[in-house]
PDB file of N, CA and C in Angstrom:
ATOM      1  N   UNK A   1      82.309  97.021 114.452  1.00  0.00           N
ATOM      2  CA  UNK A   1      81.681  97.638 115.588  1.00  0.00           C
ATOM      3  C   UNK A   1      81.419  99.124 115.330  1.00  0.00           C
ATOM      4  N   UNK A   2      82.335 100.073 114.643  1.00  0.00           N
ATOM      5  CA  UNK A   2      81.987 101.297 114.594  1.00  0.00           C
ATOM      6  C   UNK A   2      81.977 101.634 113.054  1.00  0.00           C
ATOM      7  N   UNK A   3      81.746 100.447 112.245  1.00  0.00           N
ATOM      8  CA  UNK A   3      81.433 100.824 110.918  1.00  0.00           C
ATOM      9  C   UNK A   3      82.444 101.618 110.578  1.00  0.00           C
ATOM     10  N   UNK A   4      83.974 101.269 110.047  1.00  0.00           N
ATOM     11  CA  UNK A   4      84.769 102.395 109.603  1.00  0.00           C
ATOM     12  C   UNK A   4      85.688 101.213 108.698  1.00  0.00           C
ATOM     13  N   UNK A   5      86.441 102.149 107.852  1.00  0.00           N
ATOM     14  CA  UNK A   5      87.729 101.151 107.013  1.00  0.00           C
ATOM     15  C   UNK A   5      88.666 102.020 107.914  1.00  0.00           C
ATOM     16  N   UNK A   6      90.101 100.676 107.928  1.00  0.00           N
ATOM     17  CA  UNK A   6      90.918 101.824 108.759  1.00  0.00           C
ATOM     18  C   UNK A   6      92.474 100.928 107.887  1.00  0.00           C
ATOM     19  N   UNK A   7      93.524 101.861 107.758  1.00  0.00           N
ATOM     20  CA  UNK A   7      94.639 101.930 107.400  1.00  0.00           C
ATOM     21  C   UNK A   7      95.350 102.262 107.802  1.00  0.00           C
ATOM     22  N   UNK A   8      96.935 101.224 108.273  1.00  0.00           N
ATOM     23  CA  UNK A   8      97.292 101.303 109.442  1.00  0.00           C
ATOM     24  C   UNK A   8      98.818 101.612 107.915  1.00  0.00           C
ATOM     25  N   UNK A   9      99.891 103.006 108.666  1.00  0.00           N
ATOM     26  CA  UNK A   9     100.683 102.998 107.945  1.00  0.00           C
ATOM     27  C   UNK A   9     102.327 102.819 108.720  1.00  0.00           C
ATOM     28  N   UNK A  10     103.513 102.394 108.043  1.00  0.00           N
ATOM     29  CA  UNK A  10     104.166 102.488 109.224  1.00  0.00           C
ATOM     30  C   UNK A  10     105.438 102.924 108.053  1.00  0.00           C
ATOM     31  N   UNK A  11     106.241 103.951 109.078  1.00  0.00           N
ATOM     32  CA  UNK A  11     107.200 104.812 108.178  1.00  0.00           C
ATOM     33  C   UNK A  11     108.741 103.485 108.027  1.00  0.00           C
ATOM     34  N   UNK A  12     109.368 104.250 106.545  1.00  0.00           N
ATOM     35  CA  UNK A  12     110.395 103.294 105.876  1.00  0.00           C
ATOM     36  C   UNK A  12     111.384 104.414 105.090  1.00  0.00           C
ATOM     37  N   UNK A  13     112.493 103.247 104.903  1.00  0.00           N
ATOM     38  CA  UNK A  13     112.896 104.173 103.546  1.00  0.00           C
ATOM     39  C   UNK A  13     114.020 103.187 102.930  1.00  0.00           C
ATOM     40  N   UNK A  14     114.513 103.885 101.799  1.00  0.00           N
ATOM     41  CA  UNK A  14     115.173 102.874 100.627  1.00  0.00           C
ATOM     42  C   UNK A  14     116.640 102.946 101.359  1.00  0.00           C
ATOM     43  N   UNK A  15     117.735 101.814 101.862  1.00  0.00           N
ATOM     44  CA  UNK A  15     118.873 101.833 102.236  1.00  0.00           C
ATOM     45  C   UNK A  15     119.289 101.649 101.148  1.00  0.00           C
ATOM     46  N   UNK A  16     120.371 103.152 100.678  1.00  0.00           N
ATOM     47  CA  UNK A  16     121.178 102.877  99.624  1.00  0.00           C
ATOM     48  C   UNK A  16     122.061 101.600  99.416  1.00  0.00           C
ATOM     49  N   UNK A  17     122.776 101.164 100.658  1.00  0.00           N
ATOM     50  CA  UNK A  17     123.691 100.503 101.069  1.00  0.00           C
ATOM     51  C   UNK A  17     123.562  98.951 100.350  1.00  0.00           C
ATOM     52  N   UNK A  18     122.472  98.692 100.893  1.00  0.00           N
ATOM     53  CA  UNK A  18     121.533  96.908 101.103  1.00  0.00           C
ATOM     54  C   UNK A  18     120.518  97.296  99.560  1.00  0.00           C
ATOM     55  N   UNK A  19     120.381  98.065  99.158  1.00  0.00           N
ATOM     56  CA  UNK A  19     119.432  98.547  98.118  1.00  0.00           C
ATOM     57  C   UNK A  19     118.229  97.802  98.609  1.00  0.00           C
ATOM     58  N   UNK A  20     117.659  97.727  99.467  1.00  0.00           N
ATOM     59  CA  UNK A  20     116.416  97.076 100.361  1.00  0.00           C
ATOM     60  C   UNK A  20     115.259  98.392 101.501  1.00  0.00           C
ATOM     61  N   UNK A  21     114.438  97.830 101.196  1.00  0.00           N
ATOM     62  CA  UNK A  21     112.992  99.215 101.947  1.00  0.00           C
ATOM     63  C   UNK A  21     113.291  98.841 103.355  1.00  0.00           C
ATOM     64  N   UNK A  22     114.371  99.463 104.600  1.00  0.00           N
ATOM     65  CA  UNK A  22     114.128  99.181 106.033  1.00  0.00           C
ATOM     66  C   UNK A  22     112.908 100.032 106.463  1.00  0.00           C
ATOM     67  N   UNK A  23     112.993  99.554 107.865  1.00  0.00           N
ATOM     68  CA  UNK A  23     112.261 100.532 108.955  1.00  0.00           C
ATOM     69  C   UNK A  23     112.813 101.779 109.105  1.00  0.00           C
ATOM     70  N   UNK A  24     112.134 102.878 109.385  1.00  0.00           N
ATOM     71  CA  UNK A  24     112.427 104.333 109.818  1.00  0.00           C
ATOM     72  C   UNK A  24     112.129 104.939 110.460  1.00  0.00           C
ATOM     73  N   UNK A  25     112.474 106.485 110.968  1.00  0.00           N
ATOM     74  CA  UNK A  25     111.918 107.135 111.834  1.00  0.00           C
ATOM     75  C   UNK A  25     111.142 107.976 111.273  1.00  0.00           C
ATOM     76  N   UNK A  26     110.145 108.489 111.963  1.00  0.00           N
ATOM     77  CA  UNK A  26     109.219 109.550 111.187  1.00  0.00           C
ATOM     78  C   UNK A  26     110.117 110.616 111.004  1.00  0.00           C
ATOM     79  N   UNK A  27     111.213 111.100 111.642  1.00  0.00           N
ATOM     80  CA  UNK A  27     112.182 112.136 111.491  1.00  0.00           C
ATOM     81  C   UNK A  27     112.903 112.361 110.330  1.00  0.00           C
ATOM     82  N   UNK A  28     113.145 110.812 109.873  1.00  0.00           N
ATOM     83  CA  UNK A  28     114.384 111.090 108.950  1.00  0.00           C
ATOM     84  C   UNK A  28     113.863 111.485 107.719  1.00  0.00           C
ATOM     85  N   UNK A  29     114.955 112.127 106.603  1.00  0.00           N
ATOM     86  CA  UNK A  29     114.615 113.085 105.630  1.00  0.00           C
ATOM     87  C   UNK A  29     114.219 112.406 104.630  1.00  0.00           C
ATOM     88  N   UNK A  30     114.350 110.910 104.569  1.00  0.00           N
ATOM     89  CA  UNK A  30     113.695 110.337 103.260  1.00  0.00           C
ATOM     90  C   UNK A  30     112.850 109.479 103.425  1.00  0.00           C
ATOM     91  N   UNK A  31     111.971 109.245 104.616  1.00  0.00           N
ATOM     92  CA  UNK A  31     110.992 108.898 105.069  1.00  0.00           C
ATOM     93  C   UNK A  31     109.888 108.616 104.290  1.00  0.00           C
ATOM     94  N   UNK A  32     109.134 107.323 103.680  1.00  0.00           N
ATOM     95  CA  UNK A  32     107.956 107.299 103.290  1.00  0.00           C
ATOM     96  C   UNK A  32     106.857 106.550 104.089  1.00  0.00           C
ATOM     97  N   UNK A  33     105.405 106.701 103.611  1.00  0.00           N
ATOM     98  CA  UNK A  33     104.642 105.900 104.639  1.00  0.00           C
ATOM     99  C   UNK A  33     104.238 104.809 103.387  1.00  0.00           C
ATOM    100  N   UNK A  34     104.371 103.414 104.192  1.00  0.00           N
ATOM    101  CA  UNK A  34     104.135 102.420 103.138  1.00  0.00           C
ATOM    102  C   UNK A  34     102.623 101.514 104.183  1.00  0.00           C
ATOM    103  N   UNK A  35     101.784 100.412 103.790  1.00  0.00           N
ATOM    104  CA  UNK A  35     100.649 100.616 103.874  1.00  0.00           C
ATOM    105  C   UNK A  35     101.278  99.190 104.504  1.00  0.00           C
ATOM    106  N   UNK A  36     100.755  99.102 106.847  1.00  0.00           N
ATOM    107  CA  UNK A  36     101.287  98.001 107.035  1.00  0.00           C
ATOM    108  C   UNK A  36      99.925  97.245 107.068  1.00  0.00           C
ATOM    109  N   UNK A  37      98.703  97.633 107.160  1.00  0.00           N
ATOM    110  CA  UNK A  37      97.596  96.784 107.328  1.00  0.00           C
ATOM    111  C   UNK A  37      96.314  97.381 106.949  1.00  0.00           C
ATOM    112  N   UNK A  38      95.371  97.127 106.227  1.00  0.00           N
ATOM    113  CA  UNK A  38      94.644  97.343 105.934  1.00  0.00           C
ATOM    114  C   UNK A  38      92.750  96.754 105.945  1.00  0.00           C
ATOM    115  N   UNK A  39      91.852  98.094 106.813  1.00  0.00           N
ATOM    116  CA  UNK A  39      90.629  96.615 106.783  1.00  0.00           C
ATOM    117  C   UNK A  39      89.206  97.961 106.184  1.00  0.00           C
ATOM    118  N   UNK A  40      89.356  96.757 105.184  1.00  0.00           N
ATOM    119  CA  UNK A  40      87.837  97.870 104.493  1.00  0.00           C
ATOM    120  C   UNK A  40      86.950  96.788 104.333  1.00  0.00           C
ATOM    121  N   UNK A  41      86.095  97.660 104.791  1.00  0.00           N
ATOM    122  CA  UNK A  41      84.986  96.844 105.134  1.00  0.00           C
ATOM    123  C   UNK A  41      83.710  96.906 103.879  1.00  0.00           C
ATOM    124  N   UNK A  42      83.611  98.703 103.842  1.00  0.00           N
ATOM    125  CA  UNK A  42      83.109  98.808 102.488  1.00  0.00           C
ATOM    126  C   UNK A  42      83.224 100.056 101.947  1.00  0.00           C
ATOM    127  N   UNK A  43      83.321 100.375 100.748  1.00  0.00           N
ATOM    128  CA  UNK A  43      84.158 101.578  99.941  1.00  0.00           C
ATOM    129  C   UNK A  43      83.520 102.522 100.516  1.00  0.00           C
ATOM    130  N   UNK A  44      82.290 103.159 101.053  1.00  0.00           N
ATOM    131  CA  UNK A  44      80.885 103.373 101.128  1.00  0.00           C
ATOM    132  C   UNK A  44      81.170 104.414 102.169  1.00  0.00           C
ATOM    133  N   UNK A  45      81.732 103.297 103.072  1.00  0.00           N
ATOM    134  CA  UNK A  45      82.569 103.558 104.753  1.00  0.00           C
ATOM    135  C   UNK A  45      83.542 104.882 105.127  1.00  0.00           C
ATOM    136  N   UNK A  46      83.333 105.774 105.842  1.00  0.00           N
ATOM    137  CA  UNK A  46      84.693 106.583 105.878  1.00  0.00           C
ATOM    138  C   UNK A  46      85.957 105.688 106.306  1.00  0.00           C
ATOM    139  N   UNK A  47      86.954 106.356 106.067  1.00  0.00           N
ATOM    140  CA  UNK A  47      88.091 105.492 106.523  1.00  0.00           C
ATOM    141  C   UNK A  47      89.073 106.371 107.443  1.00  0.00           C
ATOM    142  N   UNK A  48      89.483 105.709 108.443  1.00  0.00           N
ATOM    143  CA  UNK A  48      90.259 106.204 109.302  1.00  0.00           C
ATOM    144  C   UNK A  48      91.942 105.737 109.104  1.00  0.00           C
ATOM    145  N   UNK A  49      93.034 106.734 109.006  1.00  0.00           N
ATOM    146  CA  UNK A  49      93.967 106.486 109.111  1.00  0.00           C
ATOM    147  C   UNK A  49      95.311 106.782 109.832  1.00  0.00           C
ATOM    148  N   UNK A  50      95.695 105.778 110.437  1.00  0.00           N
ATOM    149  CA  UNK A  50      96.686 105.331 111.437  1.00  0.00           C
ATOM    150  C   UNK A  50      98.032 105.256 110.965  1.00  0.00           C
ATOM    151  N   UNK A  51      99.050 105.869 111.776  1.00  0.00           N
ATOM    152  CA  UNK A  51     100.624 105.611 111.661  1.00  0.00           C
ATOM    153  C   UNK A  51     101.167 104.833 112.532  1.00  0.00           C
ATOM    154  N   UNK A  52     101.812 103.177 111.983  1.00  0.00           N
ATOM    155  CA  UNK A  52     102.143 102.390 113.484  1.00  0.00           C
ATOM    156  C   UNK A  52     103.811 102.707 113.418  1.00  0.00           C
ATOM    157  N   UNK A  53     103.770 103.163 114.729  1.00  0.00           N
ATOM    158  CA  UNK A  53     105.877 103.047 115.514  1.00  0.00           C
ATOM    159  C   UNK A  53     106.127 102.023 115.925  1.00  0.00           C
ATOM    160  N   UNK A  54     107.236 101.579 115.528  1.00  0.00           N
ATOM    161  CA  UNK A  54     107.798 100.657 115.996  1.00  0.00           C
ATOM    162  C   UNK A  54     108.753 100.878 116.897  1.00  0.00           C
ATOM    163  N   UNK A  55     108.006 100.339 117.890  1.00  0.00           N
ATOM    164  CA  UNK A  55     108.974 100.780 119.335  1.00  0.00           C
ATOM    165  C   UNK A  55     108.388  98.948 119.979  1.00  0.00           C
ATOM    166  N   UNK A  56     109.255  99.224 121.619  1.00  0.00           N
ATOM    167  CA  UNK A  56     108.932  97.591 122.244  1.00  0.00           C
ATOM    168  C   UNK A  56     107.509  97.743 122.173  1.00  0.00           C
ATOM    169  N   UNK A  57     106.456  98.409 122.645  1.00  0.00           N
ATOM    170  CA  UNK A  57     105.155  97.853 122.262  1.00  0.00           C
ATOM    171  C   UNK A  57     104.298  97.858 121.408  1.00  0.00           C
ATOM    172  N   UNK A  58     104.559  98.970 120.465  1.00  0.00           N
ATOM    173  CA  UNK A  58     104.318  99.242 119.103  1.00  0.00           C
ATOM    174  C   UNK A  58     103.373 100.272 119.246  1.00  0.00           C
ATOM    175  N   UNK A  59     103.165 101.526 118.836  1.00  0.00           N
ATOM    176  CA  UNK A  59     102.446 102.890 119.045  1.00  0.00           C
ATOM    177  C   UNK A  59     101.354 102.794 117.802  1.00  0.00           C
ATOM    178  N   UNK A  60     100.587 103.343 117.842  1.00  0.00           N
ATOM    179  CA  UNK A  60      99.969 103.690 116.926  1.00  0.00           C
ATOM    180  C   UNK A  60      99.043 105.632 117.277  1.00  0.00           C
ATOM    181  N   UNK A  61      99.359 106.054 115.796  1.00  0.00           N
ATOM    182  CA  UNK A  61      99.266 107.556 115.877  1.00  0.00           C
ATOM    183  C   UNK A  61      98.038 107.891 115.332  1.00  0.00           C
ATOM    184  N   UNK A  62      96.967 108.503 115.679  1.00  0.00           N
ATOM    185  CA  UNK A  62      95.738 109.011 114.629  1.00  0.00           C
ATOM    186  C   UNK A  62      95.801 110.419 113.430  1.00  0.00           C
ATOM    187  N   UNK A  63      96.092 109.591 112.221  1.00  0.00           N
ATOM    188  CA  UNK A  63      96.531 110.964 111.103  1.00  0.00           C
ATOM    189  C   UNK A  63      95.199 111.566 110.303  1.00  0.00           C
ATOM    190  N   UNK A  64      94.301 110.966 110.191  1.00  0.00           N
ATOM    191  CA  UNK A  64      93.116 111.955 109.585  1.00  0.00           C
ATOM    192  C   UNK A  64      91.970 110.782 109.201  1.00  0.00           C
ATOM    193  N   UNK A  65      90.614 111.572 109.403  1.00  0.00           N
ATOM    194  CA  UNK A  65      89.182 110.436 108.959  1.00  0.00           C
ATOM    195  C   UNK A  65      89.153 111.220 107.707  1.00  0.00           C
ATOM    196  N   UNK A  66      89.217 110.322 106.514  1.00  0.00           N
ATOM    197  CA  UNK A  66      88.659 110.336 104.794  1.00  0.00           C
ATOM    198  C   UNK A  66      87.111 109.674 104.962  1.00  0.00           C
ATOM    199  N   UNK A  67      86.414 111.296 104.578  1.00  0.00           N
ATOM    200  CA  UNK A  67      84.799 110.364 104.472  1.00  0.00           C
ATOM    201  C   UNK A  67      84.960 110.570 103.155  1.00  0.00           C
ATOM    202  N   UNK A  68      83.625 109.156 102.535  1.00  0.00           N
ATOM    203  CA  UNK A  68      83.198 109.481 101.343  1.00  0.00           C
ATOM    204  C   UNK A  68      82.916 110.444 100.342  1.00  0.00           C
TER     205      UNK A  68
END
């Protein structure tokens, strides 16, 4: 509909503990953004990109448009 690629990211990090990638807060100090969904439509396209929270309804944040 509005001609865009968009990339949806949602923050994580490595539990020393479980040696396994959980969920995180954007706060915490070892925080990375890992890539939860992705829709390209065509390389061509600017792309818009999104940070999703996981909260009960699930947030989503607007972080910056990458044009071509």
């Amino acid at each position: 509909m509005f001609k865009l690629n968009v990339s949806i990211y949602t923050p994580c990090r490595f539990d020393l503990r479980t040696c396994k990638i959980v969920k995180s807060s954007i706060k915490h100090k070892d925080t990375r953004l890992k890539v939860y969904e992705e829709f390209i439509l065509d390389s061509k396209l600017p792309t818009v990109y999104f940070l999703h929270s996981e909260t009960k309804n699930g947030h989503y944040e607007y972080l910056t448009l990458k044009c071509c």
